[in-house]
PDB file of N, CA and C in Angstrom:
ATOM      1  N   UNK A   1       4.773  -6.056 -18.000  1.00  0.00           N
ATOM      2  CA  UNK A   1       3.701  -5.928 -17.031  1.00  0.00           C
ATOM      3  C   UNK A   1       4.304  -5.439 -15.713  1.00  0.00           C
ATOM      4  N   UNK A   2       3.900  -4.156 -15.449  1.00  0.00           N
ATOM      5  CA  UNK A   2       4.578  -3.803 -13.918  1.00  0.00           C
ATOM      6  C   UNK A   2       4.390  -4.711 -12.649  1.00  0.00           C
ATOM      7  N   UNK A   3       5.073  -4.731 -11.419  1.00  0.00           N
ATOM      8  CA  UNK A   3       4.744  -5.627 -10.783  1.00  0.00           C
ATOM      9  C   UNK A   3       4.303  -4.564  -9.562  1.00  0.00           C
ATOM     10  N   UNK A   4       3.279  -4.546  -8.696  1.00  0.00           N
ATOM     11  CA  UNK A   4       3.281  -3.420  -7.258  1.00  0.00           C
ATOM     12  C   UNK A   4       3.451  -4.664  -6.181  1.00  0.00           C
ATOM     13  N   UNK A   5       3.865  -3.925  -5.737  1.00  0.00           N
ATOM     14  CA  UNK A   5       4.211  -4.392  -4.049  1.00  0.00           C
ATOM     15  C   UNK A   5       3.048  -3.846  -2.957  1.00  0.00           C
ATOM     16  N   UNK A   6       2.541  -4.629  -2.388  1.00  0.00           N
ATOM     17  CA  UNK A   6       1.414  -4.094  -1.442  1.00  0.00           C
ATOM     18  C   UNK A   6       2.128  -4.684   0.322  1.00  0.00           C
ATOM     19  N   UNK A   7       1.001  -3.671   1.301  1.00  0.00           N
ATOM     20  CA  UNK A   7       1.271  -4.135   2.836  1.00  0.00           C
ATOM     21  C   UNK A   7      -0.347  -3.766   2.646  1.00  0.00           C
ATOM     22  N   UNK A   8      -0.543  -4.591   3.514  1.00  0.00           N
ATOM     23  CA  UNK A   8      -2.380  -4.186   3.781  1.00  0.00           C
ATOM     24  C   UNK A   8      -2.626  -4.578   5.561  1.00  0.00           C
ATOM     25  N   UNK A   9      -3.619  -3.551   5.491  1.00  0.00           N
ATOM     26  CA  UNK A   9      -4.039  -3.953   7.306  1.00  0.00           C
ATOM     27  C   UNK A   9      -5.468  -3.700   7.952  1.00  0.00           C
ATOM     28  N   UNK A  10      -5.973  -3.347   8.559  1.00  0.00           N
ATOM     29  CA  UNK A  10      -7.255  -3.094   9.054  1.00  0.00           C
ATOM     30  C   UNK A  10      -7.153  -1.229   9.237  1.00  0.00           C
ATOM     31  N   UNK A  11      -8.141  -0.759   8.710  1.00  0.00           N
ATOM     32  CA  UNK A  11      -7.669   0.453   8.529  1.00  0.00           C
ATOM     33  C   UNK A  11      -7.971   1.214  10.473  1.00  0.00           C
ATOM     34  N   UNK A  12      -8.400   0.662  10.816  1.00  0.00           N
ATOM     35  CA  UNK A  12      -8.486   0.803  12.553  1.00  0.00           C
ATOM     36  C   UNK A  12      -6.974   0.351  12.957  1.00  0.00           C
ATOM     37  N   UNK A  13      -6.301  -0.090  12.907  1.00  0.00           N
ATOM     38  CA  UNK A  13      -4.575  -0.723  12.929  1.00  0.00           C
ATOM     39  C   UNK A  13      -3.956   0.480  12.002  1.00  0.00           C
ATOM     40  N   UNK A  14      -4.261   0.306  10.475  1.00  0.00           N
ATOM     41  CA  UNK A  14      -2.979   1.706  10.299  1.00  0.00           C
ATOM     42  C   UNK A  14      -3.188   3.187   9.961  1.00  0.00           C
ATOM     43  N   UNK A  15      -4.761   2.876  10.029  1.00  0.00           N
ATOM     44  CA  UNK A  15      -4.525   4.472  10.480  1.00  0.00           C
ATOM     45  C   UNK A  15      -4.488   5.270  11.288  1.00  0.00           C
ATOM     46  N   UNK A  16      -5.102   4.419  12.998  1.00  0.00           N
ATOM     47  CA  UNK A  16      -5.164   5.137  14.087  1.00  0.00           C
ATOM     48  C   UNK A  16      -4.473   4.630  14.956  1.00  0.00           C
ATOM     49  N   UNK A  17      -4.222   3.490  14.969  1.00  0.00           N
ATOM     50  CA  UNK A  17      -2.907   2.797  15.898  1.00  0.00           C
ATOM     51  C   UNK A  17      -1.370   3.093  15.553  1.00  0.00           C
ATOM     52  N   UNK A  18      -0.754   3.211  14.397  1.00  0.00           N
ATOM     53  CA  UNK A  18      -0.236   3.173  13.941  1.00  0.00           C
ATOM     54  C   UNK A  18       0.517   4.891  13.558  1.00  0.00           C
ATOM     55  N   UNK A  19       2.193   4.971  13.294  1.00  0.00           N
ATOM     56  CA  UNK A  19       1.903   6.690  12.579  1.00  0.00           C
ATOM     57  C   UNK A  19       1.793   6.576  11.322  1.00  0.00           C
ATOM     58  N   UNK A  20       1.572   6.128  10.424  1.00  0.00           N
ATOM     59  CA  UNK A  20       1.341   5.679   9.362  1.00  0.00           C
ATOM     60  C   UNK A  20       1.278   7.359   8.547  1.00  0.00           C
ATOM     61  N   UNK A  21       0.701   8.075   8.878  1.00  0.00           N
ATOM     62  CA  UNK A  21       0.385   9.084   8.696  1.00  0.00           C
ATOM     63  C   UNK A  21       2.316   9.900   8.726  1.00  0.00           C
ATOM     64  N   UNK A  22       2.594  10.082   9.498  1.00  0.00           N
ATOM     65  CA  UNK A  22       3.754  10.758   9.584  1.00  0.00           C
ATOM     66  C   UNK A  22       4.681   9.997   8.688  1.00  0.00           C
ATOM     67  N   UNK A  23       4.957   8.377   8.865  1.00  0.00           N
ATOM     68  CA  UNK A  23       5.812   7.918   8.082  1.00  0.00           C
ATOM     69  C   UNK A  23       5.442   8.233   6.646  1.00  0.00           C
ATOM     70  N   UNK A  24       4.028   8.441   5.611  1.00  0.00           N
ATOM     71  CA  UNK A  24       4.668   8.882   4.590  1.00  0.00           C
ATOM     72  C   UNK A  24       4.639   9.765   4.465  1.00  0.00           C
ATOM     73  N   UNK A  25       4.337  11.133   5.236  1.00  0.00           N
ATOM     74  CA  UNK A  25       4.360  12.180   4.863  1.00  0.00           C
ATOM     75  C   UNK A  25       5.977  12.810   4.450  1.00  0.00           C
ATOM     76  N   UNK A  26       6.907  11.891   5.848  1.00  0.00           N
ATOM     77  CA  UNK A  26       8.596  11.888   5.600  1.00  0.00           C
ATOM     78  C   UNK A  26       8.669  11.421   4.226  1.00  0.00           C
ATOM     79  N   UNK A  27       8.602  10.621   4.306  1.00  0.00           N
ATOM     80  CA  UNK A  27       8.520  10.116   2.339  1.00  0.00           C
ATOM     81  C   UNK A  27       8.451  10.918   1.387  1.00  0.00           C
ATOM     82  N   UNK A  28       7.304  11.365   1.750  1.00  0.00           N
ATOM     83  CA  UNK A  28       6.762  12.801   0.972  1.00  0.00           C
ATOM     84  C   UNK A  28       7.626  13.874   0.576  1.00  0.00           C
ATOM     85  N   UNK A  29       8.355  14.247   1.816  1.00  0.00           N
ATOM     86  CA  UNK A  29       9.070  14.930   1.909  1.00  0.00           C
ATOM     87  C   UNK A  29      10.501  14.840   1.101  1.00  0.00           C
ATOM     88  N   UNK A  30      10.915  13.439   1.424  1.00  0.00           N
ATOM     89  CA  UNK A  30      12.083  13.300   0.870  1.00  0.00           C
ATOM     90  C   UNK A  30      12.452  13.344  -0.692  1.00  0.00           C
ATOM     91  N   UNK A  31      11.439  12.540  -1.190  1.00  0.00           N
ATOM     92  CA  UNK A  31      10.789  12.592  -2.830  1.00  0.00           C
ATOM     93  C   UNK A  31      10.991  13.944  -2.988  1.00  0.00           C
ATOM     94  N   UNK A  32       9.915  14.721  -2.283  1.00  0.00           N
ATOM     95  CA  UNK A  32      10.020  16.211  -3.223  1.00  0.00           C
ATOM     96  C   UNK A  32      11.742  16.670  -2.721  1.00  0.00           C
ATOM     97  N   UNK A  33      12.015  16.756  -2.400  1.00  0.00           N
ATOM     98  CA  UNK A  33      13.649  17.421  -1.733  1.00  0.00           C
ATOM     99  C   UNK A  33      14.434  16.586  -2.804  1.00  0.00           C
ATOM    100  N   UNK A  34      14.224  15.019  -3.176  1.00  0.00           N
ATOM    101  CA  UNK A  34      15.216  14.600  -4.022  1.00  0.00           C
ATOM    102  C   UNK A  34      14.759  14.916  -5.961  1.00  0.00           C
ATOM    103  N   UNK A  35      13.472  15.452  -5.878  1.00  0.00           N
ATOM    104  CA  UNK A  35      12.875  15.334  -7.641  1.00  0.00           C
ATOM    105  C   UNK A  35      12.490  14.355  -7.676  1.00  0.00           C
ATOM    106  N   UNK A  36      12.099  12.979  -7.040  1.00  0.00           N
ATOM    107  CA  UNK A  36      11.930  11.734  -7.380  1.00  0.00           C
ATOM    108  C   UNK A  36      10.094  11.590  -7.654  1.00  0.00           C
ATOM    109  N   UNK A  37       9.800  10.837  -8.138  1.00  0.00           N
ATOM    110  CA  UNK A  37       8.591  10.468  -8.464  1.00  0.00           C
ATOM    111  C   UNK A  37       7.779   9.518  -7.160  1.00  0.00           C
ATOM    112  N   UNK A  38       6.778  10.211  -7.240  1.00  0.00           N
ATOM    113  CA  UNK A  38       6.198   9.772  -6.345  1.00  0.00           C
ATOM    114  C   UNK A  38       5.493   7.624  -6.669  1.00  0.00           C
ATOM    115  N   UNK A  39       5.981   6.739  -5.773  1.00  0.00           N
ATOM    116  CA  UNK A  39       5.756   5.438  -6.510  1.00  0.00           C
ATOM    117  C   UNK A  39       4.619   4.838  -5.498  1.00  0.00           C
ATOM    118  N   UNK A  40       3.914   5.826  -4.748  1.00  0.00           N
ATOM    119  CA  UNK A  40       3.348   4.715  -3.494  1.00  0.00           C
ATOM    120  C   UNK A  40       2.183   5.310  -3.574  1.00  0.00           C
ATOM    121  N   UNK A  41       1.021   4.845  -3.399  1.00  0.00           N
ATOM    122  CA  UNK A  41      -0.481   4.790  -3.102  1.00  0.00           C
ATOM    123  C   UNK A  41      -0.717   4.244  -1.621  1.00  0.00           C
ATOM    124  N   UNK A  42      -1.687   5.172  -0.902  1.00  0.00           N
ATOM    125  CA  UNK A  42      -2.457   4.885   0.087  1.00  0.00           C
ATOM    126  C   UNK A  42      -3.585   4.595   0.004  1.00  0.00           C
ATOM    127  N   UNK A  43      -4.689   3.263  -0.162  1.00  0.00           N
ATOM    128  CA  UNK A  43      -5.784   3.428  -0.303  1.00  0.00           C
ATOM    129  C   UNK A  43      -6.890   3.203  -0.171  1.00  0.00           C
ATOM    130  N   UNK A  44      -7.984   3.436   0.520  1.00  0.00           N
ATOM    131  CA  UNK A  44      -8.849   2.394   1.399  1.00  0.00           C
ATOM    132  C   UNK A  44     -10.119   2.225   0.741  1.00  0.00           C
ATOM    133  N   UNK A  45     -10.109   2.299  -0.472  1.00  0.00           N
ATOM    134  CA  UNK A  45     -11.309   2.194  -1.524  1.00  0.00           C
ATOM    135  C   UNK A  45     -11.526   0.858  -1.709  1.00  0.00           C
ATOM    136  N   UNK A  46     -12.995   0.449  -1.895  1.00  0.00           N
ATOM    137  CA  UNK A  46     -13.321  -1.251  -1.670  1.00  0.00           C
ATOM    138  C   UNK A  46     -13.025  -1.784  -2.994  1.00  0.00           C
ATOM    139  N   UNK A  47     -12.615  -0.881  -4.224  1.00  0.00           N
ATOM    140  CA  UNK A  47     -12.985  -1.863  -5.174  1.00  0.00           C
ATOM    141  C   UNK A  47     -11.366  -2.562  -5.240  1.00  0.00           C
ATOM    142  N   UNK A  48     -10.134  -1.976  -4.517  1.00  0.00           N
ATOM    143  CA  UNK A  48      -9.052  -2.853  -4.537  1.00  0.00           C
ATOM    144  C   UNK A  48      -9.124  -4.129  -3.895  1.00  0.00           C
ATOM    145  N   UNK A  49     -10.574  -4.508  -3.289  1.00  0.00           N
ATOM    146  CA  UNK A  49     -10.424  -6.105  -3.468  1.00  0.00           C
ATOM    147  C   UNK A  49     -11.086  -6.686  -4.503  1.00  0.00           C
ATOM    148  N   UNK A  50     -11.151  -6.059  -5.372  1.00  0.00           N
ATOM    149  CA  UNK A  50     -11.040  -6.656  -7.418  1.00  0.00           C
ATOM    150  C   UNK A  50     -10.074  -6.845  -7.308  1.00  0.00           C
ATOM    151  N   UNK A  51      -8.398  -6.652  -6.701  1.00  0.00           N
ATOM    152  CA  UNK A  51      -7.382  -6.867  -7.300  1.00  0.00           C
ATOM    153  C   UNK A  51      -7.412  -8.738  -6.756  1.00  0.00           C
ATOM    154  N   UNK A  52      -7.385  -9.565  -7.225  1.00  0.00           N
ATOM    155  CA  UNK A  52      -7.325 -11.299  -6.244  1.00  0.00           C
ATOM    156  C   UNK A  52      -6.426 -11.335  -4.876  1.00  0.00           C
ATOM    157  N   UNK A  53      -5.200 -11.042  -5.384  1.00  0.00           N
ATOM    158  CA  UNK A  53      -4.043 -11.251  -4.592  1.00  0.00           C
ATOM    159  C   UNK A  53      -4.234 -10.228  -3.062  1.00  0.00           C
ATOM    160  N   UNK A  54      -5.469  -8.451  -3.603  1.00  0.00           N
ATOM    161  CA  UNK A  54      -5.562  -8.485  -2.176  1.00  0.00           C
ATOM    162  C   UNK A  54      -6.810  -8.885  -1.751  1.00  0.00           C
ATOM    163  N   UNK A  55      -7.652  -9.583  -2.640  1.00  0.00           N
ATOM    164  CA  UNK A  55      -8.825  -9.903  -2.046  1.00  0.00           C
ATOM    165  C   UNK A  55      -8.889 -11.339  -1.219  1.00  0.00           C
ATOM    166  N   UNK A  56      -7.947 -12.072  -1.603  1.00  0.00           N
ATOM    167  CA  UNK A  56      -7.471 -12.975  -0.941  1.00  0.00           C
ATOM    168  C   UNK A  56      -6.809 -13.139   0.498  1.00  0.00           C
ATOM    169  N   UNK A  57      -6.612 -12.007   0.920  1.00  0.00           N
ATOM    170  CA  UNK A  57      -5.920 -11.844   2.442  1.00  0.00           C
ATOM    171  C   UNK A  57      -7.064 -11.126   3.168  1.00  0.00           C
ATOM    172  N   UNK A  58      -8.089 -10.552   2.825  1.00  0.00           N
ATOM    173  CA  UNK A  58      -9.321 -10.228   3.443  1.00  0.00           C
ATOM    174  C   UNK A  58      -9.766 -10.764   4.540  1.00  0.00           C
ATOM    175  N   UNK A  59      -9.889 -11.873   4.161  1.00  0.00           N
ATOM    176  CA  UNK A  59     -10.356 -12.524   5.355  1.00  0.00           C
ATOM    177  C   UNK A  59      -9.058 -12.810   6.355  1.00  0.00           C
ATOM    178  N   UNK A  60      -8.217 -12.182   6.315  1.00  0.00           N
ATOM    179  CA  UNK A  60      -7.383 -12.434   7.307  1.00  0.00           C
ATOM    180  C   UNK A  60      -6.890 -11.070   8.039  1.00  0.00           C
ATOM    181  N   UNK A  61      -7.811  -9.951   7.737  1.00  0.00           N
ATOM    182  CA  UNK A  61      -7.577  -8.906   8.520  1.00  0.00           C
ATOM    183  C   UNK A  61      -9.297  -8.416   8.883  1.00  0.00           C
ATOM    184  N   UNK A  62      -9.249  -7.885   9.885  1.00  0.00           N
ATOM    185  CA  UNK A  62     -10.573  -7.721  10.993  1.00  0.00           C
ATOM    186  C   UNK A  62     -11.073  -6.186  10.575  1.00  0.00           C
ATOM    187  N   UNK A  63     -11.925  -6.084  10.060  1.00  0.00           N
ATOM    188  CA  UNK A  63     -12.711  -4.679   9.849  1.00  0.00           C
ATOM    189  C   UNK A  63     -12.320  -4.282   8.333  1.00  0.00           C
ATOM    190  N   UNK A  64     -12.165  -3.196   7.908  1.00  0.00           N
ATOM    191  CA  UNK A  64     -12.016  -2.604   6.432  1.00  0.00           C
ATOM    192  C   UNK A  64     -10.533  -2.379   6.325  1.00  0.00           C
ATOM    193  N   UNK A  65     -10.184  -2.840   5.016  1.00  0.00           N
ATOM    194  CA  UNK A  65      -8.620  -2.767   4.537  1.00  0.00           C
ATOM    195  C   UNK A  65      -8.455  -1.756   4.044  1.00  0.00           C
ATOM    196  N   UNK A  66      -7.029  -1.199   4.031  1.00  0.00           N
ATOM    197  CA  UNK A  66      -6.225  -0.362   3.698  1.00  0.00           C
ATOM    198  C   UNK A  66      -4.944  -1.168   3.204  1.00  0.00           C
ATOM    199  N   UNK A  67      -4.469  -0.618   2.121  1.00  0.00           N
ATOM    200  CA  UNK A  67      -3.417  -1.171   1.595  1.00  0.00           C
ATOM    201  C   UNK A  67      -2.312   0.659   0.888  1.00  0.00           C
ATOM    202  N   UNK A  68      -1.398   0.011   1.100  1.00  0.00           N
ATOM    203  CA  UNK A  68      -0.141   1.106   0.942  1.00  0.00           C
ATOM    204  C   UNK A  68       0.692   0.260  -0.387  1.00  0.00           C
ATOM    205  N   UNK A  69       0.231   0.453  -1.551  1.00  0.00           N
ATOM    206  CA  UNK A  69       0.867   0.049  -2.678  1.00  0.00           C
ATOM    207  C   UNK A  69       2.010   0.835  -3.233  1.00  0.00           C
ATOM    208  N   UNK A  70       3.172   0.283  -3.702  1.00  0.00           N
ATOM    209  CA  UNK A  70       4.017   0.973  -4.284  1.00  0.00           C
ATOM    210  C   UNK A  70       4.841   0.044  -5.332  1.00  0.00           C
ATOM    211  N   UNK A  71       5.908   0.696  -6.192  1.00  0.00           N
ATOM    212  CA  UNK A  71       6.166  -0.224  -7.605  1.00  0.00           C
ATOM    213  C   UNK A  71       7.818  -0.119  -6.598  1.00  0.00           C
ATOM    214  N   UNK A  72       7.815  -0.350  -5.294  1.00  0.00           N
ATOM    215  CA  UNK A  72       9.320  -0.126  -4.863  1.00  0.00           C
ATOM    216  C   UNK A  72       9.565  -1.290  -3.901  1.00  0.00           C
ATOM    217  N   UNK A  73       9.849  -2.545  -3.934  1.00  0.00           N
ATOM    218  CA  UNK A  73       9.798  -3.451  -2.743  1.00  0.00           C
ATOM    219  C   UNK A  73      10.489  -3.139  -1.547  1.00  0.00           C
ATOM    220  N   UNK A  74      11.882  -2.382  -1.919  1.00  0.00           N
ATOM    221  CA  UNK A  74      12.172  -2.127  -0.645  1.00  0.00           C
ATOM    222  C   UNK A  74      11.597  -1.663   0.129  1.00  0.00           C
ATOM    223  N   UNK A  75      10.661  -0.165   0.158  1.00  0.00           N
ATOM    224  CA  UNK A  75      10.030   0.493   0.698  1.00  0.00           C
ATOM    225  C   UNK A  75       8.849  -0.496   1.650  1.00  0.00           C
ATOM    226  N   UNK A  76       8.139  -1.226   0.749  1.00  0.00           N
ATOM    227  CA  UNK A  76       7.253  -2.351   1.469  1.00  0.00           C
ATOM    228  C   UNK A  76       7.757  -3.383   2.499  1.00  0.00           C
ATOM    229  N   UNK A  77       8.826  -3.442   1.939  1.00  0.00           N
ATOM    230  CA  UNK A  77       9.775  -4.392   2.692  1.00  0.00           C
ATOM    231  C   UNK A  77       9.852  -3.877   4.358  1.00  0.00           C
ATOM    232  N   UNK A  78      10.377  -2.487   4.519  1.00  0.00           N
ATOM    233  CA  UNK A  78      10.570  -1.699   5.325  1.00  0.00           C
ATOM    234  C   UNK A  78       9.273  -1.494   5.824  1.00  0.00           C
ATOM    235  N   UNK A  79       8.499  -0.771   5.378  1.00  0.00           N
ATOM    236  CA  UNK A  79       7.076  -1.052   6.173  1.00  0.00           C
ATOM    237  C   UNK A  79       6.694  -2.127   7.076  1.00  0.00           C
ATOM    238  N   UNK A  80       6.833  -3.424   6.461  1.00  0.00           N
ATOM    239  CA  UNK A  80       6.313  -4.544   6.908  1.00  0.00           C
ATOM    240  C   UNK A  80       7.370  -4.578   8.323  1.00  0.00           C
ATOM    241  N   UNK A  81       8.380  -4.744   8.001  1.00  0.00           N
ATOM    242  CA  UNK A  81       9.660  -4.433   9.643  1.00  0.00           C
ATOM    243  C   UNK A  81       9.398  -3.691  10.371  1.00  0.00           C
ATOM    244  N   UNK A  82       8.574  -2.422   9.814  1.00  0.00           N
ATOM    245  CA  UNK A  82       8.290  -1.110  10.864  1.00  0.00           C
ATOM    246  C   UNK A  82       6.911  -1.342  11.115  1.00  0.00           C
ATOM    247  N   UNK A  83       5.894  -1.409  10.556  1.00  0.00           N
ATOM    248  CA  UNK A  83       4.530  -2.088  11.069  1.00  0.00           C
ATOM    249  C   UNK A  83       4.261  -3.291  12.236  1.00  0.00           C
ATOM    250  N   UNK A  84       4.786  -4.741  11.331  1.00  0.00           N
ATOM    251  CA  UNK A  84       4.543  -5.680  11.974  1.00  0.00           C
ATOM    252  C   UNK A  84       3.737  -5.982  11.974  1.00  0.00           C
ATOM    253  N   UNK A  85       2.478  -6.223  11.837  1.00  0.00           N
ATOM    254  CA  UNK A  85       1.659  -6.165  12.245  1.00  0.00           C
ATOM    255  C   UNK A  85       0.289  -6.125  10.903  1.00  0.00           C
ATOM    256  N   UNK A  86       1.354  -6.442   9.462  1.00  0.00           N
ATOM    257  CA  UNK A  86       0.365  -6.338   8.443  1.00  0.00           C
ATOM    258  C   UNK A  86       0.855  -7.609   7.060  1.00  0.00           C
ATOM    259  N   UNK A  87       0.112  -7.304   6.287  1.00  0.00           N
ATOM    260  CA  UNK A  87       0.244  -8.354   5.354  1.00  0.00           C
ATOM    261  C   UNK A  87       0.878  -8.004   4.047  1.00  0.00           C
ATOM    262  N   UNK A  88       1.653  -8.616   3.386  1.00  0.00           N
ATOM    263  CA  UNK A  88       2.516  -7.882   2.511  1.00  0.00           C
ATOM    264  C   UNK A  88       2.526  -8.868   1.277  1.00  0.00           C
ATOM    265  N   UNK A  89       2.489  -8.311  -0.018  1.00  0.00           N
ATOM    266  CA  UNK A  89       2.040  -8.994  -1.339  1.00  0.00           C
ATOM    267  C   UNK A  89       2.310  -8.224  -2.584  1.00  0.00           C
ATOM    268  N   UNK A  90       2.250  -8.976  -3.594  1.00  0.00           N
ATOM    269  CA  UNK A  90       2.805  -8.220  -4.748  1.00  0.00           C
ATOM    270  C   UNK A  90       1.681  -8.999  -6.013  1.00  0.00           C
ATOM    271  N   UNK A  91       1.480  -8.443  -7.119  1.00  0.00           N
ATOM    272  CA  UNK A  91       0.547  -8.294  -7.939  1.00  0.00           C
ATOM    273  C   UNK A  91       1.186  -7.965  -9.277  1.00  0.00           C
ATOM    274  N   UNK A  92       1.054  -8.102 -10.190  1.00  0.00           N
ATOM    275  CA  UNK A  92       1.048  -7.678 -11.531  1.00  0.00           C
ATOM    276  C   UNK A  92      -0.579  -7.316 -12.269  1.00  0.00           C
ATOM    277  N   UNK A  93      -0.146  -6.077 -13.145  1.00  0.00           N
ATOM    278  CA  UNK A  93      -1.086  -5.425 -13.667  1.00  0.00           C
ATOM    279  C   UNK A  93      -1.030  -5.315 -15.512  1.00  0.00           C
ATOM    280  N   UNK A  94      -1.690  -5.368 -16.369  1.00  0.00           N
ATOM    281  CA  UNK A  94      -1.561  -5.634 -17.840  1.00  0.00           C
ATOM    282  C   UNK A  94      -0.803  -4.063 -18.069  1.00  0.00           C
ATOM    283  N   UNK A  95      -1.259  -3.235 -17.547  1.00  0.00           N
ATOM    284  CA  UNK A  95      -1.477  -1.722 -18.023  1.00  0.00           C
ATOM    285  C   UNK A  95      -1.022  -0.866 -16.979  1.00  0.00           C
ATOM    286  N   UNK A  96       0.285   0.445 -16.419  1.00  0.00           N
ATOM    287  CA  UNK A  96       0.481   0.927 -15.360  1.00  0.00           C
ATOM    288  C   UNK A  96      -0.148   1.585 -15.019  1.00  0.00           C
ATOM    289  N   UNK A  97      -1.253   2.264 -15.866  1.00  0.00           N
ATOM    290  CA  UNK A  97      -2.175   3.138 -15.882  1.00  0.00           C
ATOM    291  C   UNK A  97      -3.271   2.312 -15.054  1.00  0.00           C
ATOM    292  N   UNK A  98      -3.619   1.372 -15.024  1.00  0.00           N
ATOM    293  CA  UNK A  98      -4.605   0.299 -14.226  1.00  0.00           C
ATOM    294  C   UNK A  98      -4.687   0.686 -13.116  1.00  0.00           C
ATOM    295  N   UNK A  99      -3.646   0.771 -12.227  1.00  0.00           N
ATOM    296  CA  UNK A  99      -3.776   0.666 -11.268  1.00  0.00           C
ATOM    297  C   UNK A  99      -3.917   2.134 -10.701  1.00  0.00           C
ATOM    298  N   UNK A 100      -4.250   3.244 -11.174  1.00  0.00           N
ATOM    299  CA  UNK A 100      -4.836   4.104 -10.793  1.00  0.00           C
ATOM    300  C   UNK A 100      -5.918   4.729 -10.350  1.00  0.00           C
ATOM    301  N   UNK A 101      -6.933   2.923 -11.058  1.00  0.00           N
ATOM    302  CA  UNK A 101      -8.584   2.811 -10.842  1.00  0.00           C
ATOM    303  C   UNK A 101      -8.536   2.663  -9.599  1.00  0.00           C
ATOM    304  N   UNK A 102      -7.680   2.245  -8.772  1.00  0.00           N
ATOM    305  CA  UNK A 102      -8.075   1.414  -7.577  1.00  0.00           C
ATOM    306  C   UNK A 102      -7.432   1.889  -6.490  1.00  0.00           C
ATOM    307  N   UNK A 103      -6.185   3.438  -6.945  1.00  0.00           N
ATOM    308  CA  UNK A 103      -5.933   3.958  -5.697  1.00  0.00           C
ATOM    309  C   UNK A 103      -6.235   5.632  -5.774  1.00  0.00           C
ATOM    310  N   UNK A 104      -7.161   5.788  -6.796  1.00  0.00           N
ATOM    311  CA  UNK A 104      -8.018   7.412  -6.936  1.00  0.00           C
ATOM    312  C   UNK A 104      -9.030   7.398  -6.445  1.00  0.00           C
TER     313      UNK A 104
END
């Protein structure tokens, strides 16, 4: 069962306060320059609070969530140090394919 790593925040906090935007686009960048596979989702679609683990921190962020999922902890790890300012969690899924419902 894969495990994802999530940071979640108020999407007024990371998408307009925040560069959130530039930091993964570097990402982006680096992946394609190294061949690596892309492991991270950006995604502000409501039905990822079906997932429990992030529907459970909901009520602890102010307006509509956004969550930045990836199957890489370090990367989240690093977020959360460079954010500050967000909530960070991890999940298991039956199927890796699953979790594509919830960040397409």
């Amino acid at each position: 069962m894969p495990t994802y790593y999530f940071t979640a925040a108020s999407e007024q906090f990371l998408l307009q306060e925040e560069p959130v935007e530039e930091i993964l686009r570097e990402r982006l960048r680096f992946y394609n320059e190294n061949n690596l596979t892309i492991d991270f989702w950006l995604t502000k679609k409501t039905n990822i609070l079906q997932i429990p683990e992030i529907s459970a921190i909901k009520n602890n962020i102010r307006g509509d969530l956004v969550a930045i999922i990836s199957t890489n902890p370090t990367f989240i790890n690093w977020l959360k140090l460079r954010l500050q300012y967000v909530i960070t969690g991890t999940f298991s899924m039956n199927n890796s394919t699953d979790i594509l419902q919830y960040v397409q």
